[in-house]
C-alpha atoms as a PDB file:
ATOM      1  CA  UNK A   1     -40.451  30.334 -52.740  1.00  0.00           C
ATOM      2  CA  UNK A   2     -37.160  30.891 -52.168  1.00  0.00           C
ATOM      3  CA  UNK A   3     -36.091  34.400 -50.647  1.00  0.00           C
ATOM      4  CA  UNK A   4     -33.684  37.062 -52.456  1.00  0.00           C
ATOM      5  CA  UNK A   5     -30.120  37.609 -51.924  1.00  0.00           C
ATOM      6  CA  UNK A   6     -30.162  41.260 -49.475  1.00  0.00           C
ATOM      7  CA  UNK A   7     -27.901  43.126 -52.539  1.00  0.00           C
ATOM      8  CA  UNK A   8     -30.039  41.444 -55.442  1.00  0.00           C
ATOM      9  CA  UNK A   9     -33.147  42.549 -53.102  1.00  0.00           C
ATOM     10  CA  UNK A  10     -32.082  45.843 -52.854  1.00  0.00           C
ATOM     11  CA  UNK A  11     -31.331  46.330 -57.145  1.00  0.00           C
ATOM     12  CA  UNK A  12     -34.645  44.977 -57.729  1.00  0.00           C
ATOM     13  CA  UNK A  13     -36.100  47.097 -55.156  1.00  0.00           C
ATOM     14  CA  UNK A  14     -34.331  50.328 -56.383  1.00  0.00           C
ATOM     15  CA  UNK A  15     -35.582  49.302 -59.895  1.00  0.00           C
ATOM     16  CA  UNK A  16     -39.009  48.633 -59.721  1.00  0.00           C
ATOM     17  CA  UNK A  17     -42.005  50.900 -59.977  1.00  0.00           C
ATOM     18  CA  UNK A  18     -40.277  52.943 -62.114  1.00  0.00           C
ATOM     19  CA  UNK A  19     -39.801  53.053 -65.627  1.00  0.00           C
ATOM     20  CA  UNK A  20     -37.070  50.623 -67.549  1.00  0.00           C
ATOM     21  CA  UNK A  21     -33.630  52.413 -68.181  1.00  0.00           C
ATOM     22  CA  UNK A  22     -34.509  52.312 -72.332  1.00  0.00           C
ATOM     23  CA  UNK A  23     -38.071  54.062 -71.120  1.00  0.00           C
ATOM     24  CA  UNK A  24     -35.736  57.047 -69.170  1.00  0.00           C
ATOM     25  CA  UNK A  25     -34.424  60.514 -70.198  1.00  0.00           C
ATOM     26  CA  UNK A  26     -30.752  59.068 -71.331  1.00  0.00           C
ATOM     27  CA  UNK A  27     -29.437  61.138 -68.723  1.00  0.00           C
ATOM     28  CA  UNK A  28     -31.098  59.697 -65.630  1.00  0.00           C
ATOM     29  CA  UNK A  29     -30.708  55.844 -66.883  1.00  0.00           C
ATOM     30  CA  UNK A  30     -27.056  56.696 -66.667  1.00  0.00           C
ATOM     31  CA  UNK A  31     -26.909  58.055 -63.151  1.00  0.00           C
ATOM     32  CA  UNK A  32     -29.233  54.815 -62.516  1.00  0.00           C
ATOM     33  CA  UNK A  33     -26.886  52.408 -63.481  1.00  0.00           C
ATOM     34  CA  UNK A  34     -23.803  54.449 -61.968  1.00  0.00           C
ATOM     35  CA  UNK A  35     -25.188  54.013 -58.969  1.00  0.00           C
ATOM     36  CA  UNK A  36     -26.522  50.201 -58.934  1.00  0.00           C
ATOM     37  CA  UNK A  37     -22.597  49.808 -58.351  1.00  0.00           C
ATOM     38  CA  UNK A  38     -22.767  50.982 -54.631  1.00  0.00           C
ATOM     39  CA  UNK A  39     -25.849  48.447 -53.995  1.00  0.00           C
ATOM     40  CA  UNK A  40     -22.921  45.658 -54.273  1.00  0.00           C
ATOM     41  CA  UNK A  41     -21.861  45.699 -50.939  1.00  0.00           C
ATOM     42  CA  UNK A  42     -18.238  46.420 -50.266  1.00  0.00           C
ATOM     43  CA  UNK A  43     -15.849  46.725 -53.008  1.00  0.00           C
ATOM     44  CA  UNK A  44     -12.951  44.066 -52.912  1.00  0.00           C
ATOM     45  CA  UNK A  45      -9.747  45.339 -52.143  1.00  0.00           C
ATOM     46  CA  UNK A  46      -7.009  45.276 -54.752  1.00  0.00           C
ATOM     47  CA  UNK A  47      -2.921  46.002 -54.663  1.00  0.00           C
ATOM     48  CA  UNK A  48      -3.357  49.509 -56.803  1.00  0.00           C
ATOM     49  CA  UNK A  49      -6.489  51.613 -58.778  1.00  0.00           C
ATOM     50  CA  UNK A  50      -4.897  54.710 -60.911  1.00  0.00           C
ATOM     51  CA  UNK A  51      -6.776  56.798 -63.757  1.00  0.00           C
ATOM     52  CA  UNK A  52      -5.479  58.063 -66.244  1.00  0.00           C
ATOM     53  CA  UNK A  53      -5.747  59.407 -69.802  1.00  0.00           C
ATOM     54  CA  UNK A  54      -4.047  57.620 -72.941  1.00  0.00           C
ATOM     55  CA  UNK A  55      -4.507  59.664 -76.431  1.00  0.00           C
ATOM     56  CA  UNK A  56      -7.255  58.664 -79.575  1.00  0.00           C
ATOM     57  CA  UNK A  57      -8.087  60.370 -82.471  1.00  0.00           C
ATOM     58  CA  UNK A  58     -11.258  61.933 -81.161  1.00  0.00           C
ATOM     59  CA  UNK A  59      -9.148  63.021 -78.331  1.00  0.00           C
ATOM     60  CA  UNK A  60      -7.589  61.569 -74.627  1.00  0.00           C
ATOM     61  CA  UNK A  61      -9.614  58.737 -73.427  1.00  0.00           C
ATOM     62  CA  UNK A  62      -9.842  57.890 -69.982  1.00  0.00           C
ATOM     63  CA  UNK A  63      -8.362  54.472 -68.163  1.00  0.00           C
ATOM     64  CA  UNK A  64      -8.767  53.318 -65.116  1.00  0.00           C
ATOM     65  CA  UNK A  65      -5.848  50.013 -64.043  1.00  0.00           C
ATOM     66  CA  UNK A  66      -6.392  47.862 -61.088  1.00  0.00           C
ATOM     67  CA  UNK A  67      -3.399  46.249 -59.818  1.00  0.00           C
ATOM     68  CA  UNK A  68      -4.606  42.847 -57.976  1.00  0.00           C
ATOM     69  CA  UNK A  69      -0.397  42.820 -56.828  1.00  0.00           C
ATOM     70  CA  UNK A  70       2.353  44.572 -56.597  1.00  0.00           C
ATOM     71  CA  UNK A  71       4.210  41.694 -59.133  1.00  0.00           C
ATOM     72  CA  UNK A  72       5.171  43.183 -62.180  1.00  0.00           C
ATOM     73  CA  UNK A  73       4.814  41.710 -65.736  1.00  0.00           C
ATOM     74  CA  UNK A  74       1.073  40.781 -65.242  1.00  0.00           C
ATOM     75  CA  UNK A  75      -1.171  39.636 -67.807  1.00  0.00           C
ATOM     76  CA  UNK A  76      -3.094  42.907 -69.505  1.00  0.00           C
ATOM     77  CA  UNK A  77      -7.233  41.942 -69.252  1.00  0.00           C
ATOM     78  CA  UNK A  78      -8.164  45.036 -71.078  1.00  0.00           C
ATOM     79  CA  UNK A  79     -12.197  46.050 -70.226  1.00  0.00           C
ATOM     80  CA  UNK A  80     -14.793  47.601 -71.863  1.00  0.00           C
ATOM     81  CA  UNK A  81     -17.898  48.121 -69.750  1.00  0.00           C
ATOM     82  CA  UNK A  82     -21.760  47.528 -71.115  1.00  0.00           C
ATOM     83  CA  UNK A  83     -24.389  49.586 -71.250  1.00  0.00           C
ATOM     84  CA  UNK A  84     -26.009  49.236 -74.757  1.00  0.00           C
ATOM     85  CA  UNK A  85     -23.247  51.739 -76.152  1.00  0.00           C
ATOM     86  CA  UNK A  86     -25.104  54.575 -74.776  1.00  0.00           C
ATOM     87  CA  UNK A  87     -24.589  54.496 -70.366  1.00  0.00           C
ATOM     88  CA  UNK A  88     -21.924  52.679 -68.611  1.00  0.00           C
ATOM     89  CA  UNK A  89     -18.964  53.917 -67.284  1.00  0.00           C
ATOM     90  CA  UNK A  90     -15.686  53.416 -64.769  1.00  0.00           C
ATOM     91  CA  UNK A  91     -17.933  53.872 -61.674  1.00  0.00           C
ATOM     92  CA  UNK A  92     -20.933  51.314 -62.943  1.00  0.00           C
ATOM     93  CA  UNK A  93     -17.832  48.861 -63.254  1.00  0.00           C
ATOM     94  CA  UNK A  94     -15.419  49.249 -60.308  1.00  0.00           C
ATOM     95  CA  UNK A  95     -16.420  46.286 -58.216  1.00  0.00           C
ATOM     96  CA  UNK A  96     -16.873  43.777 -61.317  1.00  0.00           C
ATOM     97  CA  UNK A  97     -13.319  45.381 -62.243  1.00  0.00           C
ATOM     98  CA  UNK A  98     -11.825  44.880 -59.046  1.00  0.00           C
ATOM     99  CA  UNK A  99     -13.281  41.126 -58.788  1.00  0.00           C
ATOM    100  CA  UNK A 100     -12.099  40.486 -62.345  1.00  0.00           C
ATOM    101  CA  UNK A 101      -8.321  41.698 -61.572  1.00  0.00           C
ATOM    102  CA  UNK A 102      -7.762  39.974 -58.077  1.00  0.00           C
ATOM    103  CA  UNK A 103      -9.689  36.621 -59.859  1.00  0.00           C
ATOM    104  CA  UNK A 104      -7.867  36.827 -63.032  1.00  0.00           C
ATOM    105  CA  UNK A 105      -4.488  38.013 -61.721  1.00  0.00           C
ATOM    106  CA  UNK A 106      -4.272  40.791 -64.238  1.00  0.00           C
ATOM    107  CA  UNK A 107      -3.604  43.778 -64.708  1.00  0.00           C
ATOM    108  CA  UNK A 108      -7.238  45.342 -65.423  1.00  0.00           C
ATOM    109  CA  UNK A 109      -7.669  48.103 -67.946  1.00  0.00           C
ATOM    110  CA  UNK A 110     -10.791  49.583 -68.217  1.00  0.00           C
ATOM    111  CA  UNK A 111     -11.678  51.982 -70.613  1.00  0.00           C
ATOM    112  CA  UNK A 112     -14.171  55.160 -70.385  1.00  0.00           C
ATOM    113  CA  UNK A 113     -14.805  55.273 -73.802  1.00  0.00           C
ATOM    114  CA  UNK A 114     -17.113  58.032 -75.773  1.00  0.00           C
ATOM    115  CA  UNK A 115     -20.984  57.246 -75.461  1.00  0.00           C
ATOM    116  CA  UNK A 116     -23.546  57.023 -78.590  1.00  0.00           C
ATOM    117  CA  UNK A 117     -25.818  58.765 -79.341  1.00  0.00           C
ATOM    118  CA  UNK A 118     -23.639  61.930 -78.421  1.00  0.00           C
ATOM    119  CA  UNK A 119     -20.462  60.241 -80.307  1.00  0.00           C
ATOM    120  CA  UNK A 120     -22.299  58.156 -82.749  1.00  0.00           C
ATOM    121  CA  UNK A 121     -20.096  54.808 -84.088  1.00  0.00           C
ATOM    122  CA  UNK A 122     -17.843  54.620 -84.353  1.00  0.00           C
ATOM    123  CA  UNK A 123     -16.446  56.635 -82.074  1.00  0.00           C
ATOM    124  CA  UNK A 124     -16.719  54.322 -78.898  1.00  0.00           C
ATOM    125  CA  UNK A 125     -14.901  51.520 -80.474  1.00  0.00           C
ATOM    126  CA  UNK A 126     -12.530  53.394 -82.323  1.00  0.00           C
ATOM    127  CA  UNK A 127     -11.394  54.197 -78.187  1.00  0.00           C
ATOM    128  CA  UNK A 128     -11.687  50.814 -76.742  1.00  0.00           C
ATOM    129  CA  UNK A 129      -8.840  49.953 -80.089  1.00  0.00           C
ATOM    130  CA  UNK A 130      -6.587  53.012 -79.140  1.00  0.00           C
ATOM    131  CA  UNK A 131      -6.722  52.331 -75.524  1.00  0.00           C
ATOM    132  CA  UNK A 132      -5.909  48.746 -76.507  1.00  0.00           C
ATOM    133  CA  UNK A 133      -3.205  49.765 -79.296  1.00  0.00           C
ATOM    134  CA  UNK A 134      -1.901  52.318 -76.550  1.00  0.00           C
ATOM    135  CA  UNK A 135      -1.509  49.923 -73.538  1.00  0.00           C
ATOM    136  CA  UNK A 136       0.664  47.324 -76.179  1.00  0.00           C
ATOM    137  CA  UNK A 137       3.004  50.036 -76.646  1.00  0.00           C
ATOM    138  CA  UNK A 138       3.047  51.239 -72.929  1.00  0.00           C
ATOM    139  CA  UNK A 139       1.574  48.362 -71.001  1.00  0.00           C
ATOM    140  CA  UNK A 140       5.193  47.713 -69.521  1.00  0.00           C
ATOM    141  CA  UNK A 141       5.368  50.777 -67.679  1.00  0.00           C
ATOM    142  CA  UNK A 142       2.336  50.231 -65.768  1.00  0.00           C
ATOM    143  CA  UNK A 143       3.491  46.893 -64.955  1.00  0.00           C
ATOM    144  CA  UNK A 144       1.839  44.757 -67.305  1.00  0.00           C
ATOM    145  CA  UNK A 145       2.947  42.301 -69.848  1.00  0.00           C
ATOM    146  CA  UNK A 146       2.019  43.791 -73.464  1.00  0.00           C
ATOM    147  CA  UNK A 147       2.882  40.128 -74.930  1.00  0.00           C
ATOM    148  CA  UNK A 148      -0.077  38.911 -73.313  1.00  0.00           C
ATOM    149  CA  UNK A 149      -3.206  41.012 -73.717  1.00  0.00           C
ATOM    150  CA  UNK A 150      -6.676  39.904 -73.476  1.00  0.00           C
ATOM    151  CA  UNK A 151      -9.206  41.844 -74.625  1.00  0.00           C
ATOM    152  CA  UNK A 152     -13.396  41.711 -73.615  1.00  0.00           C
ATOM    153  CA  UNK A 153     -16.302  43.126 -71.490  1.00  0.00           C
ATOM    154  CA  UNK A 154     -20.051  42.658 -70.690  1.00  0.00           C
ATOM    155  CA  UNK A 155     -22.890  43.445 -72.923  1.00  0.00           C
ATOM    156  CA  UNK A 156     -21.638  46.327 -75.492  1.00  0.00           C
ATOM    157  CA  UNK A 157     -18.445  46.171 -73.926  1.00  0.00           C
ATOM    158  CA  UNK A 158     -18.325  42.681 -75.017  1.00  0.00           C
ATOM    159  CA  UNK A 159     -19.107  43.271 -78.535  1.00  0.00           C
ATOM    160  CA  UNK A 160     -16.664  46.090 -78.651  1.00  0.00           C
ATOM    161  CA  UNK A 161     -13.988  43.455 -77.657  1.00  0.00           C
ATOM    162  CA  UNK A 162     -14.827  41.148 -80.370  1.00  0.00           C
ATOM    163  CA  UNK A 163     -14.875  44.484 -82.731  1.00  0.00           C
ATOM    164  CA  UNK A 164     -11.277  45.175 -81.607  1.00  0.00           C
ATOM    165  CA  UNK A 165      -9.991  41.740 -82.328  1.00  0.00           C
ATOM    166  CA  UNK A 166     -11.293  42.047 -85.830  1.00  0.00           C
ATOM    167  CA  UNK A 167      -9.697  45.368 -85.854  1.00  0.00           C
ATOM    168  CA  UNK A 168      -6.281  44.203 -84.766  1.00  0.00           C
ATOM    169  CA  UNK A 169      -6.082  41.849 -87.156  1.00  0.00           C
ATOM    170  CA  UNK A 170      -7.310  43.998 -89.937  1.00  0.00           C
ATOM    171  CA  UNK A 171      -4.372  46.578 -88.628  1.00  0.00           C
ATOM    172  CA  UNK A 172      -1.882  44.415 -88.402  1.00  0.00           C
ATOM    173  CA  UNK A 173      -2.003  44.728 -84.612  1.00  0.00           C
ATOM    174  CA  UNK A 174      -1.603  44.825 -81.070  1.00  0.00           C
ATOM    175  CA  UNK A 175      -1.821  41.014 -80.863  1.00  0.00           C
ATOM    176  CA  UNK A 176      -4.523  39.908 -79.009  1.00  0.00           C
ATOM    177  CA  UNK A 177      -3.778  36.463 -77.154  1.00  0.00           C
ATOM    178  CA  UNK A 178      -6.998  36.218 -75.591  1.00  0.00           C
ATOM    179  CA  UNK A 179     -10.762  37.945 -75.759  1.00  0.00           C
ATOM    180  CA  UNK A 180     -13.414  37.103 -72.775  1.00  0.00           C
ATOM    181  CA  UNK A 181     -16.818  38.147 -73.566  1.00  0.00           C
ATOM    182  CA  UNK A 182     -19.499  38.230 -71.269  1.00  0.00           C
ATOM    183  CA  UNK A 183     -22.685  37.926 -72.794  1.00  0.00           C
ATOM    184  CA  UNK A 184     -22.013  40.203 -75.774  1.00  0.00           C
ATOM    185  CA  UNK A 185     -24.779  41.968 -77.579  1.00  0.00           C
ATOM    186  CA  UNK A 186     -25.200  45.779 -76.321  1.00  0.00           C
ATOM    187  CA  UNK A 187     -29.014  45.341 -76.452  1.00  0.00           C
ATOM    188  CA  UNK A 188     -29.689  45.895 -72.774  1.00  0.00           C
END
């Protein structure tokens, strides 16, 4: 039998004899996978990480941008994070953020967008299109290049970034030149 990777050990150790994150108080599922981040080992170093808020119609929305360089004009990988619509966050996605933008060589956007069931849909993907919408107006000044945006995430997140393509092209925009979507669904 083969033994565990010591970070996949210590998840599965952290998770079991306890009760599955659907079985939890919404609540403490959502500090559980917040913190299954810092069981990664050390984050990867990137060039730049800045937060900030960009505006919706159910108010600002927060964004986090990782910077895997200091060139400017980068690609724009917008991402929404997973979590089944209801947990998830910018902390249970830094180091998958910070892999994605020094292995991609884009500009990372990651959006913190409003949870179900307190903001039912859809609220949460009506953000992850503003924040998208937002960063092809603006996506220069952060150092990105708004002519080439790709849009995706895992799980939910995923799904939301096939919902926003849809969305863009029922709008009549931003154009969306690429959408990476890790095993989309949202029924974690």
């Amino acid at each position: 039998m083969s033994k565990l990777h010591p970070q996949v050990e210590a998840i599965v150790s952290r998770m079991s004899g306890g009760p599955d994150p659907h079985e939890m108080p919404l609540d403490s599922a959502r500090v559980m996978l917040d913190a299954l981040d810092e069981l990664g080992g050390d984050k990867e170093s990137v060039a730049g990480v800045n937060d900030r808020v960009v505006p919706g119609s159910g108010g600002p929305i927060p964004i986090r941008t990782y910077r895997p360089s200091a060139d400017r004009a980068l690609p724009i990988a917008m991402f929404f994070h997973g979590g089944g619509f209801t947990m998830g966050s910018l902390a249970s996605h830094d180091r998958l953020c910070r892999a994605l933008a020094n292995r991609s060589a884009c500009l990372v956007v990651a959006v913190d967008y409003r949870l179900a069931p307190e903001h039912p849909f859809p609220a949460g993907v009506e953000d992850a299109y503003a924040a998208t919408a937002w960063i092809a107006r603006h996506g220069k000044d952060l150092g990105g290049d708004p002519g080439r945006i790709a849009v995706g995430g895992d799980s939910g997140g995923g799904t939301f970034g096939a919902v926003v393509c849809l969305l863009a092209r029922e709008r009549g925009g931003p154009k969306i030149r690429l959408q990476y979507l890790i095993h989309p669904g949202g029924l974690d």
